[in-house]
PDB file of N, CA and C in Angstrom:
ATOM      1  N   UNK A   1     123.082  86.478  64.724  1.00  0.00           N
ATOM      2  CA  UNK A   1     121.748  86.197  65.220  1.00  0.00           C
ATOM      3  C   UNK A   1     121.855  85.307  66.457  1.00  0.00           C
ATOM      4  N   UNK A   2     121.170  85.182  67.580  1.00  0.00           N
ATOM      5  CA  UNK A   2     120.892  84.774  68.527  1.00  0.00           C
ATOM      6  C   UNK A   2     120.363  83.374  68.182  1.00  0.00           C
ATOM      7  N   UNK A   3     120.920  81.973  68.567  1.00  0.00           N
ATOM      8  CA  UNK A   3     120.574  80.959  68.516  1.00  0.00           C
ATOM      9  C   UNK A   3     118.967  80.843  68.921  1.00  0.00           C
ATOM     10  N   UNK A   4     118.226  80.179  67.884  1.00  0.00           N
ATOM     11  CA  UNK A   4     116.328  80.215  68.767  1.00  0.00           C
ATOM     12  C   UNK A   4     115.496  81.652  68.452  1.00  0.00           C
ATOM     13  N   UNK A   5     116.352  82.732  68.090  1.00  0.00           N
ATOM     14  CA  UNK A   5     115.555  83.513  67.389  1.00  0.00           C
ATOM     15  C   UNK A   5     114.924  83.840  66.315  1.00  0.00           C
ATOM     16  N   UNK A   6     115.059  82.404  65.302  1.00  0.00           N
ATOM     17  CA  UNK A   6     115.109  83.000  63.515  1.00  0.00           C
ATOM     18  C   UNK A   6     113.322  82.589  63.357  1.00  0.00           C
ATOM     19  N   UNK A   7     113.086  82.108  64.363  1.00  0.00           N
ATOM     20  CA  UNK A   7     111.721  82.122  63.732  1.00  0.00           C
ATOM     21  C   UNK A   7     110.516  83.593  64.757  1.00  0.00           C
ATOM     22  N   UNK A   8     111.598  84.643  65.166  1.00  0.00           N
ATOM     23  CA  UNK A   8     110.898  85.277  66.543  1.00  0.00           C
ATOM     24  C   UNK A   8     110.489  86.432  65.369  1.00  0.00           C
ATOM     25  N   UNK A   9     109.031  87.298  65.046  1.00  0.00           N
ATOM     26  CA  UNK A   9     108.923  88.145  64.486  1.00  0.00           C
ATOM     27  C   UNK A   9     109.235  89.754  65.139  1.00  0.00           C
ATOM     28  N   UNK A  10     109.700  90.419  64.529  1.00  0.00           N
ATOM     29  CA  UNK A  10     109.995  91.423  65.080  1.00  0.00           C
ATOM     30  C   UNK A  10     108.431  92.171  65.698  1.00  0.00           C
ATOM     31  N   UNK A  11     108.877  92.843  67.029  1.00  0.00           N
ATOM     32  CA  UNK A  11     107.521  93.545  67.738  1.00  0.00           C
ATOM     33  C   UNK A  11     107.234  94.496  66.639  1.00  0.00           C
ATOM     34  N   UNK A  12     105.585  94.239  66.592  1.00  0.00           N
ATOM     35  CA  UNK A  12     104.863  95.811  65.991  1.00  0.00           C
ATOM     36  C   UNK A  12     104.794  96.795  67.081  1.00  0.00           C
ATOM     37  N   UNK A  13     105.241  97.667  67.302  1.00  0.00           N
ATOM     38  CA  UNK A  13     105.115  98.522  68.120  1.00  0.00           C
ATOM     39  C   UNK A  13     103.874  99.330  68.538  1.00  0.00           C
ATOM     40  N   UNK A  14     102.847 100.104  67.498  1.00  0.00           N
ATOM     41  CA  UNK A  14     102.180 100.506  67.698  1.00  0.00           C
ATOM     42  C   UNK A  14     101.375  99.418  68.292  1.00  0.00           C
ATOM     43  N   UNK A  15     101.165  98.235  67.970  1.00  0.00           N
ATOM     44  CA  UNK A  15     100.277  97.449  68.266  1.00  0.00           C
ATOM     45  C   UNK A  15     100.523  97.086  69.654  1.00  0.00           C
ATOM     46  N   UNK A  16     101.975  97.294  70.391  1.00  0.00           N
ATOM     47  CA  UNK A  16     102.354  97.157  71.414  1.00  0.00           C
ATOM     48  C   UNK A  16     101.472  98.229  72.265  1.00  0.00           C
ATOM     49  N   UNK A  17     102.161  99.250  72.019  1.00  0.00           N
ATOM     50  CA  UNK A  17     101.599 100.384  72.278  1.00  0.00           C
ATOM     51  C   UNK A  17      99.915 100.317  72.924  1.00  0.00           C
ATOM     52  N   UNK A  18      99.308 100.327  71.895  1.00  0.00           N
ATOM     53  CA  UNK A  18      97.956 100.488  71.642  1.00  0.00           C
ATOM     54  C   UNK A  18      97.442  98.976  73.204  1.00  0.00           C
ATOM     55  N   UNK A  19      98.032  97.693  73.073  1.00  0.00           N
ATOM     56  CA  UNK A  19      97.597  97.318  73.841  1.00  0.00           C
ATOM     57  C   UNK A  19      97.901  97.347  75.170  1.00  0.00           C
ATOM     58  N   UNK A  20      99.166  98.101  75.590  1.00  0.00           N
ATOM     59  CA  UNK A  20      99.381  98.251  77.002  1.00  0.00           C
ATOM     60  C   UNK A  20      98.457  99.161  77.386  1.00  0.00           C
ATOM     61  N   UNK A  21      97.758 100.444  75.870  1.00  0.00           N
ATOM     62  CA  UNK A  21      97.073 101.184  76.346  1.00  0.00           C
ATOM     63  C   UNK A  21      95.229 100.718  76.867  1.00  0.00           C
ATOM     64  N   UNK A  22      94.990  99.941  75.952  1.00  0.00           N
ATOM     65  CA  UNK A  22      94.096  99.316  76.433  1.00  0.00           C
ATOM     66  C   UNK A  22      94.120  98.292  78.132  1.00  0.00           C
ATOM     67  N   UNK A  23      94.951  97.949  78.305  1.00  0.00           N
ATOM     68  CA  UNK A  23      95.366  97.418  79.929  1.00  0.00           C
ATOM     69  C   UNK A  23      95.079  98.243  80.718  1.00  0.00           C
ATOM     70  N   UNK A  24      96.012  99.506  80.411  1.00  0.00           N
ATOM     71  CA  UNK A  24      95.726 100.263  81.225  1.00  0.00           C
ATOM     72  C   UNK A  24      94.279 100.949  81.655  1.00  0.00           C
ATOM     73  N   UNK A  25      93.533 101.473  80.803  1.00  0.00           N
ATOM     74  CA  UNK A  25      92.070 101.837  80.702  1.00  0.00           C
ATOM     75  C   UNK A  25      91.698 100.389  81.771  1.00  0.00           C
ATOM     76  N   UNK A  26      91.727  99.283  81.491  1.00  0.00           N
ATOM     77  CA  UNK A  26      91.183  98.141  82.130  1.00  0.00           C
ATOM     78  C   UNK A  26      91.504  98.359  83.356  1.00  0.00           C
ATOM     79  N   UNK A  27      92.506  98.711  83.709  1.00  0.00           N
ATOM     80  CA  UNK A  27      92.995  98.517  85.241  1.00  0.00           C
ATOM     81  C   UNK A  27      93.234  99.868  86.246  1.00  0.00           C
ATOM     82  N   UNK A  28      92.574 100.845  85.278  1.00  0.00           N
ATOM     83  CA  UNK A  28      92.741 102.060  85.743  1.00  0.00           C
ATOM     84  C   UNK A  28      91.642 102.576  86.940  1.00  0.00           C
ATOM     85  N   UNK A  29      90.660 102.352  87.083  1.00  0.00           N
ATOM     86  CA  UNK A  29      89.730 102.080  88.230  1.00  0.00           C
ATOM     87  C   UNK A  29      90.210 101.570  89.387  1.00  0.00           C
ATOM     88  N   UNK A  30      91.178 100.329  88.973  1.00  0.00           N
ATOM     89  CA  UNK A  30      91.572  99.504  90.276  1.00  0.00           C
ATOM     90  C   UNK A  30      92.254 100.516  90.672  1.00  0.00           C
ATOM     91  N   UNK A  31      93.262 100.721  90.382  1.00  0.00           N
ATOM     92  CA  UNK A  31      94.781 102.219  90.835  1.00  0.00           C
ATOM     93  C   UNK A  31      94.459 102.890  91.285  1.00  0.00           C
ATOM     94  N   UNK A  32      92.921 103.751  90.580  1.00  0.00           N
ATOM     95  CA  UNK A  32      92.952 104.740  91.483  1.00  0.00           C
ATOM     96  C   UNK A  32      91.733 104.612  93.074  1.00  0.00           C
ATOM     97  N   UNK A  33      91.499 103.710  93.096  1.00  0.00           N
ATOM     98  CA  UNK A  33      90.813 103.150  94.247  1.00  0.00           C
ATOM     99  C   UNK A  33      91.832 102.785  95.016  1.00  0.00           C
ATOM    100  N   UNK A  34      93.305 101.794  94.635  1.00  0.00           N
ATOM    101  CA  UNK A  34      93.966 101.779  95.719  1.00  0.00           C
ATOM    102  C   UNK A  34      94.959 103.320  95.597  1.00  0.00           C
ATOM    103  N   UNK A  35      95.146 104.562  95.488  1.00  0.00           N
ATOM    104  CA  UNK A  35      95.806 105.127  95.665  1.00  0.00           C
ATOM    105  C   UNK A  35      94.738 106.028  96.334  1.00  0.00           C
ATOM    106  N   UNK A  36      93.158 105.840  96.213  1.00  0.00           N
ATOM    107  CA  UNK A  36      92.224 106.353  97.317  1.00  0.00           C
ATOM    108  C   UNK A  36      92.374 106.203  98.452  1.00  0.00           C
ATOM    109  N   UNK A  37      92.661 104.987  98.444  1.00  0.00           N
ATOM    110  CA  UNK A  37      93.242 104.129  99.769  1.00  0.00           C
ATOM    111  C   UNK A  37      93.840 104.555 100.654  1.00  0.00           C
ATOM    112  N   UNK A  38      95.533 104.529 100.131  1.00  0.00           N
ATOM    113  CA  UNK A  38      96.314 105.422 100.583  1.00  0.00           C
ATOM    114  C   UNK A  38      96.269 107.134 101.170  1.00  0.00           C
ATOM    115  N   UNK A  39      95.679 107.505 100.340  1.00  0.00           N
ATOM    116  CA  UNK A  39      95.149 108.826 100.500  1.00  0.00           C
ATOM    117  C   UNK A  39      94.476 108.841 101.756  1.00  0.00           C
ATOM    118  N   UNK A  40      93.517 108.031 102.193  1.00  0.00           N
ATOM    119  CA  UNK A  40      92.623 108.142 102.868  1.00  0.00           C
ATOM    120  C   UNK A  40      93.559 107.507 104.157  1.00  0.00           C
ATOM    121  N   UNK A  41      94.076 106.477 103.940  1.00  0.00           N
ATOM    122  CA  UNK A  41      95.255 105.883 105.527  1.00  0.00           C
ATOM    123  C   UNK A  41      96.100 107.377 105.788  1.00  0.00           C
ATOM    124  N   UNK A  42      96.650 107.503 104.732  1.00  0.00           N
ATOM    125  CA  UNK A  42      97.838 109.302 104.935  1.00  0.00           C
ATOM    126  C   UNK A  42      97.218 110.051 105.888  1.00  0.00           C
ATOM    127  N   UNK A  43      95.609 110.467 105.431  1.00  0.00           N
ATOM    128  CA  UNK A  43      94.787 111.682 106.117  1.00  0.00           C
ATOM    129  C   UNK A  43      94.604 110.766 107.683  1.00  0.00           C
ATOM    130  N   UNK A  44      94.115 109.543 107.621  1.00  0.00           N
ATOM    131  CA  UNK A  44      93.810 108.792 109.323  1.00  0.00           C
ATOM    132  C   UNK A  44      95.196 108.896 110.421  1.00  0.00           C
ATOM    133  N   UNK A  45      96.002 108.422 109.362  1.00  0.00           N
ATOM    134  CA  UNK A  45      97.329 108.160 110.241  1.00  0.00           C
ATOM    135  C   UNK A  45      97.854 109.521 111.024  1.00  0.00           C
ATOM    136  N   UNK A  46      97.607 110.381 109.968  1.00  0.00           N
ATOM    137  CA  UNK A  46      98.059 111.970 110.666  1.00  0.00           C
ATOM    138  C   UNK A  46      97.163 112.821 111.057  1.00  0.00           C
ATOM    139  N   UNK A  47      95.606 112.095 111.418  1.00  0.00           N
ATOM    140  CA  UNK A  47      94.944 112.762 112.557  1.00  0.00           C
ATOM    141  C   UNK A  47      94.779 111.665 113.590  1.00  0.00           C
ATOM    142  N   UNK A  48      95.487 110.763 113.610  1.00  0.00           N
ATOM    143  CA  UNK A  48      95.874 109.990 114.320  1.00  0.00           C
ATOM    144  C   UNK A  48      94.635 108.955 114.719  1.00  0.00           C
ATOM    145  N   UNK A  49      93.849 108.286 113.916  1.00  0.00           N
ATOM    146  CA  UNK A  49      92.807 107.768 113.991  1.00  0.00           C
ATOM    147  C   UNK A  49      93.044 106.943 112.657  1.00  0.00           C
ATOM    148  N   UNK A  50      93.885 105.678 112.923  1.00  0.00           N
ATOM    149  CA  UNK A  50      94.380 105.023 112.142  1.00  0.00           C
ATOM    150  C   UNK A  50      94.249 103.574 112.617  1.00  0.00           C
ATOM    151  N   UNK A  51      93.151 102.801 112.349  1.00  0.00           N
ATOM    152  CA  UNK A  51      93.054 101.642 112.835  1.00  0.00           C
ATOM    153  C   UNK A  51      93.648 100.424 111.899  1.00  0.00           C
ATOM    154  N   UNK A  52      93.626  98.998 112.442  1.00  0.00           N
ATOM    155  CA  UNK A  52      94.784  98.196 112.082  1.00  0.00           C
ATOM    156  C   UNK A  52      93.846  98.012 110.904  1.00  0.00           C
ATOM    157  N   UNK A  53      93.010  97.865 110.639  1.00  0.00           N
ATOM    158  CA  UNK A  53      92.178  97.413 109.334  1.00  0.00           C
ATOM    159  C   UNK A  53      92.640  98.226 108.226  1.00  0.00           C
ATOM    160  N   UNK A  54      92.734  99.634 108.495  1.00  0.00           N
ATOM    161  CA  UNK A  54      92.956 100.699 107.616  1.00  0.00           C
ATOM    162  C   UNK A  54      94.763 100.872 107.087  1.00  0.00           C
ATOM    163  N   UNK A  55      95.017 100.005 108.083  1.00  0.00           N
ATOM    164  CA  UNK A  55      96.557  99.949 108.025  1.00  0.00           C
ATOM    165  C   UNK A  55      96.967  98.746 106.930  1.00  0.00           C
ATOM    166  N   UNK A  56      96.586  97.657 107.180  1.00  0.00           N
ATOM    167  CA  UNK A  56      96.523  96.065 105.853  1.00  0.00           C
ATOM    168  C   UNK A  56      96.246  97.145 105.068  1.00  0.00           C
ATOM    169  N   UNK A  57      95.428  97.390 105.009  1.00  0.00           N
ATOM    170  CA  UNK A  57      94.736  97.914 103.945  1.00  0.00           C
ATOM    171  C   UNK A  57      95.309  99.026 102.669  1.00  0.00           C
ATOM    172  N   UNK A  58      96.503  99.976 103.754  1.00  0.00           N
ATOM    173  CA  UNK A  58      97.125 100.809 102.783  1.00  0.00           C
ATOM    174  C   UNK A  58      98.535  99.758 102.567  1.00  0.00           C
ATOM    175  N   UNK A  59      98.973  98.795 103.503  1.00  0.00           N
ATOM    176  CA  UNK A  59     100.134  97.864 103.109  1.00  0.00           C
ATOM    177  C   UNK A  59      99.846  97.504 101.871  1.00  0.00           C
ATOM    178  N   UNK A  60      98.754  96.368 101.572  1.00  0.00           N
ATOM    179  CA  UNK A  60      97.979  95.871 100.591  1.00  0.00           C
ATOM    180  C   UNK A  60      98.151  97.049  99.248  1.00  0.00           C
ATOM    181  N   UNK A  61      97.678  97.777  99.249  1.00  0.00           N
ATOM    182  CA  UNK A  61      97.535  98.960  98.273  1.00  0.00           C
ATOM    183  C   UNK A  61      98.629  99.355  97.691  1.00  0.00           C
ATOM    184  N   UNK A  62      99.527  99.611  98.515  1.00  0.00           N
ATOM    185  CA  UNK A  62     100.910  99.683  97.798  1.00  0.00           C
ATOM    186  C   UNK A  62     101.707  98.886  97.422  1.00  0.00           C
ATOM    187  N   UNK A  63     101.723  97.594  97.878  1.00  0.00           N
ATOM    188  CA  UNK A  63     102.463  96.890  97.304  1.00  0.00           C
ATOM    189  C   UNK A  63     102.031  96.255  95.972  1.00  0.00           C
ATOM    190  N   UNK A  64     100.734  96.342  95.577  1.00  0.00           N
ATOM    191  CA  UNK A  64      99.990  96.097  94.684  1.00  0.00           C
ATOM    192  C   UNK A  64     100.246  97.194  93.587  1.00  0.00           C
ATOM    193  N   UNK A  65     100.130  98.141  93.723  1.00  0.00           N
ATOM    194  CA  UNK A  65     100.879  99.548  93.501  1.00  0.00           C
ATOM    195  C   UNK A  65     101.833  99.712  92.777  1.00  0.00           C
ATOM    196  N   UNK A  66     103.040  99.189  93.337  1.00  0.00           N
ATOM    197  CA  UNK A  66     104.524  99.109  93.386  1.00  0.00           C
ATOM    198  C   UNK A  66     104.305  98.348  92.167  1.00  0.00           C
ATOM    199  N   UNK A  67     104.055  96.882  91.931  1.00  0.00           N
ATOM    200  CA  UNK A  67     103.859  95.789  90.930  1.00  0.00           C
ATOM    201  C   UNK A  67     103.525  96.571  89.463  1.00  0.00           C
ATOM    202  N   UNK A  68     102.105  97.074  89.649  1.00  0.00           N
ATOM    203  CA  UNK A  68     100.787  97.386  88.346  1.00  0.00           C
ATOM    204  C   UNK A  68     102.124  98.538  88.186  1.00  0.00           C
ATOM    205  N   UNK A  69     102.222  99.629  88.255  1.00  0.00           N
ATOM    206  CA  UNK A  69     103.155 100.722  88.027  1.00  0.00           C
ATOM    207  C   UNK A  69     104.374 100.531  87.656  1.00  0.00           C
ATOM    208  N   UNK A  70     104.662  99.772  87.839  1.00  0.00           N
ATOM    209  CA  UNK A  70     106.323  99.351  87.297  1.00  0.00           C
ATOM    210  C   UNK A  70     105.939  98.334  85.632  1.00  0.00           C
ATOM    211  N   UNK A  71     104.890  97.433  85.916  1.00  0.00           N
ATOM    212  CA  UNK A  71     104.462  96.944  84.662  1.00  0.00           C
ATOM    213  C   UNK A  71     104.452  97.818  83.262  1.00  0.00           C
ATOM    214  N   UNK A  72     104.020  98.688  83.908  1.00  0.00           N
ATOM    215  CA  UNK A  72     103.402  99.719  82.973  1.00  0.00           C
ATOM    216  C   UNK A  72     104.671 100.900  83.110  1.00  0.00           C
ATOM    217  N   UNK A  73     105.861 100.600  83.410  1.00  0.00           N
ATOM    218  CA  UNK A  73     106.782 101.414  82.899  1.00  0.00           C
ATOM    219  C   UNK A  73     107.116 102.929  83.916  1.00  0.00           C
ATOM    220  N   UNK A  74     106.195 102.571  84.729  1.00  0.00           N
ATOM    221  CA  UNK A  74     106.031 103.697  85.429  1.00  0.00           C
ATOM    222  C   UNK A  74     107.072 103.471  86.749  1.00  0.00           C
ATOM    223  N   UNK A  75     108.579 104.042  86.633  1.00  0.00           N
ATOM    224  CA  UNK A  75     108.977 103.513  87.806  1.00  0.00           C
ATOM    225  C   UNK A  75     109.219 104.319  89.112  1.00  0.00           C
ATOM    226  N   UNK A  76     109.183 105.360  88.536  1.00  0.00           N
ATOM    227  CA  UNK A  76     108.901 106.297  89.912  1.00  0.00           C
ATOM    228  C   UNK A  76     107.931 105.960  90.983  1.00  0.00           C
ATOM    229  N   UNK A  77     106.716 105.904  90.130  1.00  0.00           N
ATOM    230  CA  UNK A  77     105.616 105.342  90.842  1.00  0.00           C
ATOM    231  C   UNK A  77     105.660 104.291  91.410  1.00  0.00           C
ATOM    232  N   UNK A  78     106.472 102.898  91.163  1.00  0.00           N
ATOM    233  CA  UNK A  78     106.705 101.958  91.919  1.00  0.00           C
ATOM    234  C   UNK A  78     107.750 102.394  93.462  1.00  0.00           C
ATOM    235  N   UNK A  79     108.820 103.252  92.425  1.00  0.00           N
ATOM    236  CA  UNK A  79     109.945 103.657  94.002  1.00  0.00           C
ATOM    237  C   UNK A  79     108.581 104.127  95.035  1.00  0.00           C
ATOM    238  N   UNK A  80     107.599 104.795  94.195  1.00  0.00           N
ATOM    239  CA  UNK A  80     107.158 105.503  95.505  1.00  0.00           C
ATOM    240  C   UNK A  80     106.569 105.030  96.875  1.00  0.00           C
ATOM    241  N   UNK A  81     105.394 103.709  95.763  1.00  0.00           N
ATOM    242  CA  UNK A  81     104.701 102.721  96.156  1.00  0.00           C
ATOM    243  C   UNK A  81     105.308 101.785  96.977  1.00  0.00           C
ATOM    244  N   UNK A  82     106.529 101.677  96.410  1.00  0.00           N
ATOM    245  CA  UNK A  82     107.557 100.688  97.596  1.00  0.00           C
ATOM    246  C   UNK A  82     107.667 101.116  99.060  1.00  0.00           C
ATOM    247  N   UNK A  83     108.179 102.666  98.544  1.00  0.00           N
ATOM    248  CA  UNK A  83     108.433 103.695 100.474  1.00  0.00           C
ATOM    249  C   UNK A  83     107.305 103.330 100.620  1.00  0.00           C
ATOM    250  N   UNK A  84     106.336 103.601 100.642  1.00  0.00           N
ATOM    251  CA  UNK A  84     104.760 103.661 101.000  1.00  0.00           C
ATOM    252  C   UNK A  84     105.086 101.943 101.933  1.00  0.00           C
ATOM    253  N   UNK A  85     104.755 100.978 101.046  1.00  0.00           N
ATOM    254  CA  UNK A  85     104.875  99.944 101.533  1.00  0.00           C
ATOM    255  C   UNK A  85     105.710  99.371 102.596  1.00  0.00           C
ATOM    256  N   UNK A  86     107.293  99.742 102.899  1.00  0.00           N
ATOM    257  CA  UNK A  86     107.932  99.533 103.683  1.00  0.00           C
ATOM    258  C   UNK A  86     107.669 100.284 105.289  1.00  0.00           C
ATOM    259  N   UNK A  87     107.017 101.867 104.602  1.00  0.00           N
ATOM    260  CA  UNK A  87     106.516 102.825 105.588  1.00  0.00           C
ATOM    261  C   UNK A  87     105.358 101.773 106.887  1.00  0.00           C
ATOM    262  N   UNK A  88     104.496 101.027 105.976  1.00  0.00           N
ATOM    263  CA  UNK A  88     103.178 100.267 106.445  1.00  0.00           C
ATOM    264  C   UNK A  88     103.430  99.225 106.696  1.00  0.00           C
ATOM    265  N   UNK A  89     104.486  98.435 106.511  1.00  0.00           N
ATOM    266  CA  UNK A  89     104.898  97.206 106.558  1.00  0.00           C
ATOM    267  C   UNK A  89     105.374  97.415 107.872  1.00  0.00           C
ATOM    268  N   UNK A  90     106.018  98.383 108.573  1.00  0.00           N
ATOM    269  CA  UNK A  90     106.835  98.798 109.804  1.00  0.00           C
ATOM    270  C   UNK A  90     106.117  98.056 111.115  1.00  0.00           C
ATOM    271  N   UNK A  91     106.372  97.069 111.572  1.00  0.00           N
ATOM    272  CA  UNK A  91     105.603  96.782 113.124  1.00  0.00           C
ATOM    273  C   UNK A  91     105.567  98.263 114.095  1.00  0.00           C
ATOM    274  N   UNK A  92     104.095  98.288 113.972  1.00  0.00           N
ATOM    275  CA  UNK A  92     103.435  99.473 114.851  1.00  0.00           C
ATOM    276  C   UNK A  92     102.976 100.271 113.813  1.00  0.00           C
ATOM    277  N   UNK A  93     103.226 100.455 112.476  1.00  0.00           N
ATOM    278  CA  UNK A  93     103.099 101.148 111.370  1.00  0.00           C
ATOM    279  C   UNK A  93     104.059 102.313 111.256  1.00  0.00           C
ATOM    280  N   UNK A  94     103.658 103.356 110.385  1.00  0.00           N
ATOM    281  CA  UNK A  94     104.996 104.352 110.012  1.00  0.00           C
ATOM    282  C   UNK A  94     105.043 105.121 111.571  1.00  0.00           C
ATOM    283  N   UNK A  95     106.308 105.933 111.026  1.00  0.00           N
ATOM    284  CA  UNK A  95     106.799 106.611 112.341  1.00  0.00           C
ATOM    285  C   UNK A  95     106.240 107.572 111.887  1.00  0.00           C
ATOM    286  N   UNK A  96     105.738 108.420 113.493  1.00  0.00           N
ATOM    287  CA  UNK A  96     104.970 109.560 113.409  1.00  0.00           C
ATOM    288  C   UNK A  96     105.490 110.942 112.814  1.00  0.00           C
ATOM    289  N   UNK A  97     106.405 110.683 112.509  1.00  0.00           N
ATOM    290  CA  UNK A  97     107.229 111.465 112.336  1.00  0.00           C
ATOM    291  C   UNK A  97     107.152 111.937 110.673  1.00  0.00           C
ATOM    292  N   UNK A  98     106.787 110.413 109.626  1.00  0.00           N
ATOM    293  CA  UNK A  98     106.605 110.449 108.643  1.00  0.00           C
ATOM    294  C   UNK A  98     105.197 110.481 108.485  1.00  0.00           C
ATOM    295  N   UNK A  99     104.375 111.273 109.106  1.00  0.00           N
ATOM    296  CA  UNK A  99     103.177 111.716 108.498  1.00  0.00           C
ATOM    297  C   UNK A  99     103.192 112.592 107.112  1.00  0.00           C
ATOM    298  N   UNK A 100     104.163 113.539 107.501  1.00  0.00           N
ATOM    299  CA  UNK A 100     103.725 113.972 106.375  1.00  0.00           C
ATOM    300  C   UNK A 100     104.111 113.811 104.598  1.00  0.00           C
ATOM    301  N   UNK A 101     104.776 112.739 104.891  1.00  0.00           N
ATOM    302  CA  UNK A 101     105.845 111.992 103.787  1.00  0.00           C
ATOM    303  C   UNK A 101     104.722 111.423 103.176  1.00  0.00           C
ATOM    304  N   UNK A 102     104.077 110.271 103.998  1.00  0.00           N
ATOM    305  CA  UNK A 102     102.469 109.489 103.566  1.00  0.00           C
ATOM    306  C   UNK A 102     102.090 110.361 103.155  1.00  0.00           C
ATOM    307  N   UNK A 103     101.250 111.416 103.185  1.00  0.00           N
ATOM    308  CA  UNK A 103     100.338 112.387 102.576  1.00  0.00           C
ATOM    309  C   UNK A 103     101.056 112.882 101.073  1.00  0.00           C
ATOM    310  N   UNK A 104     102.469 113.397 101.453  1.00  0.00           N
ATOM    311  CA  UNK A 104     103.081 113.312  99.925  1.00  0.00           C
ATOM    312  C   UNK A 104     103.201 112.544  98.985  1.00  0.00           C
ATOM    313  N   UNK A 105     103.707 111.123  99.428  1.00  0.00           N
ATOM    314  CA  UNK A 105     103.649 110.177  98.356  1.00  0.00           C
ATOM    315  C   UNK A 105     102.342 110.180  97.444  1.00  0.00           C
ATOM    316  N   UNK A 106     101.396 109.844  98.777  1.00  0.00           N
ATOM    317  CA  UNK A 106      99.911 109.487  98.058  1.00  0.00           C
ATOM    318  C   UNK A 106      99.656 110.366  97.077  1.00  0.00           C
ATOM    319  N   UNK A 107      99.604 112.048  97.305  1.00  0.00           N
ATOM    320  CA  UNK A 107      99.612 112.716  96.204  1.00  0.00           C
ATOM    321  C   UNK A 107     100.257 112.764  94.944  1.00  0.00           C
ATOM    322  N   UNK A 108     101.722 112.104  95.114  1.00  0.00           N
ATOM    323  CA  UNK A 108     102.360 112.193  93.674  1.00  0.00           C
ATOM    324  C   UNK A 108     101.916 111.025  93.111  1.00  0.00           C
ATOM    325  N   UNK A 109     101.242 109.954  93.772  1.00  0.00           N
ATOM    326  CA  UNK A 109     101.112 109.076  93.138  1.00  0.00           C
ATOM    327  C   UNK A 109      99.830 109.204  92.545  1.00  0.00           C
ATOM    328  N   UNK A 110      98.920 109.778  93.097  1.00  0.00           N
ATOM    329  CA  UNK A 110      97.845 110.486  92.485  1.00  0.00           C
ATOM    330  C   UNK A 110      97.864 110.928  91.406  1.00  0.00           C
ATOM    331  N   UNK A 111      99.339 111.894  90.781  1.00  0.00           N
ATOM    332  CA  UNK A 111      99.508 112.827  89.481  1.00  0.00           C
ATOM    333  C   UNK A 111     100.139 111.401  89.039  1.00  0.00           C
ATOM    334  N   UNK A 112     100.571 110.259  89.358  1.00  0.00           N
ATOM    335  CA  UNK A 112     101.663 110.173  88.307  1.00  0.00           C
ATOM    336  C   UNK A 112     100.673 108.973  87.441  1.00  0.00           C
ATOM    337  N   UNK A 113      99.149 108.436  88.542  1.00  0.00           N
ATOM    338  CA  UNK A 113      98.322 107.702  87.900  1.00  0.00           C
ATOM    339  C   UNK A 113      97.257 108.455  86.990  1.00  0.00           C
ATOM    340  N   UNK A 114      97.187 109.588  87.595  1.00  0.00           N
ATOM    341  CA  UNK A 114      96.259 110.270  86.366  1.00  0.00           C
ATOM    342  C   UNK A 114      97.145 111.108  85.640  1.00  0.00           C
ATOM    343  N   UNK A 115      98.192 111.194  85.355  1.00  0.00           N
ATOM    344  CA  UNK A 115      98.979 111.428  84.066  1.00  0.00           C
ATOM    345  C   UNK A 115      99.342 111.117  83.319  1.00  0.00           C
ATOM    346  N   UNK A 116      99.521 109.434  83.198  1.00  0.00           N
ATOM    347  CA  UNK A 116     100.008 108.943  82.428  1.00  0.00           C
ATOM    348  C   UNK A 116      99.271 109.080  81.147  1.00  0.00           C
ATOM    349  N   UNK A 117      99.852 108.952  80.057  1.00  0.00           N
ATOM    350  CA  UNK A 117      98.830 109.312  79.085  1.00  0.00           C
ATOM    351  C   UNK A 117      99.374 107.871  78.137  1.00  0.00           C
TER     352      UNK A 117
END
């Protein structure tokens, strides 16, 4: 036994379970508003009508993103949220080049927040 553990009760699981699932329901509005976000910077940036407001704005989103999604076990969704973030974090913002990468991410991150079950 691990010194400091004899008084630690073992996890109920379902009860685990059940309340990450309740978190999630709680915080599930926020996610998909910031992965609206994104969605919506992806579509500006690659008709090229991408202002700096809209730009914080998808930085913000993903890195926030990256965090809530990895909490919740979801780590793809964080790798994704990260590119996203480093993409926006870029002085001048992403390269034009990765337009259409932004538009992809945002979408998988789209399935991978309304899939989780």
């Amino acid at each position: 036994m691990i010194p400091g553990t004899e008084s630690m009760k073992p996890v109920d699981q379902p009860a685990l379970t059940e309340a990450v699932d309740v978190l999630w329901a709680r915080f599930l509005p926020q996610m998909q508003e910031r992965v609206a976000i994104l969605e919506a910077a992806a579509a500006a940036f690659t008709s090229g009508d991408f202002p700096t407001k809209q730009h914080e704005a998808a930085n913000d989103a993903a890195h926030k993103l990256a965090g809530v999604l990895g909490t919740f076990g979801l780590t793809k969704g964080t790798v994704l949220a990260r590119e996203l973030e480093m993409m926006y974090s870029r002085d001048g913002g992403p390269d034009p080049d990765l337009a259409v990468r932004l538009n992809e991410i945002a979408a998988e991150l789209r399935v991978i927040v309304e899939n989780r079950k």
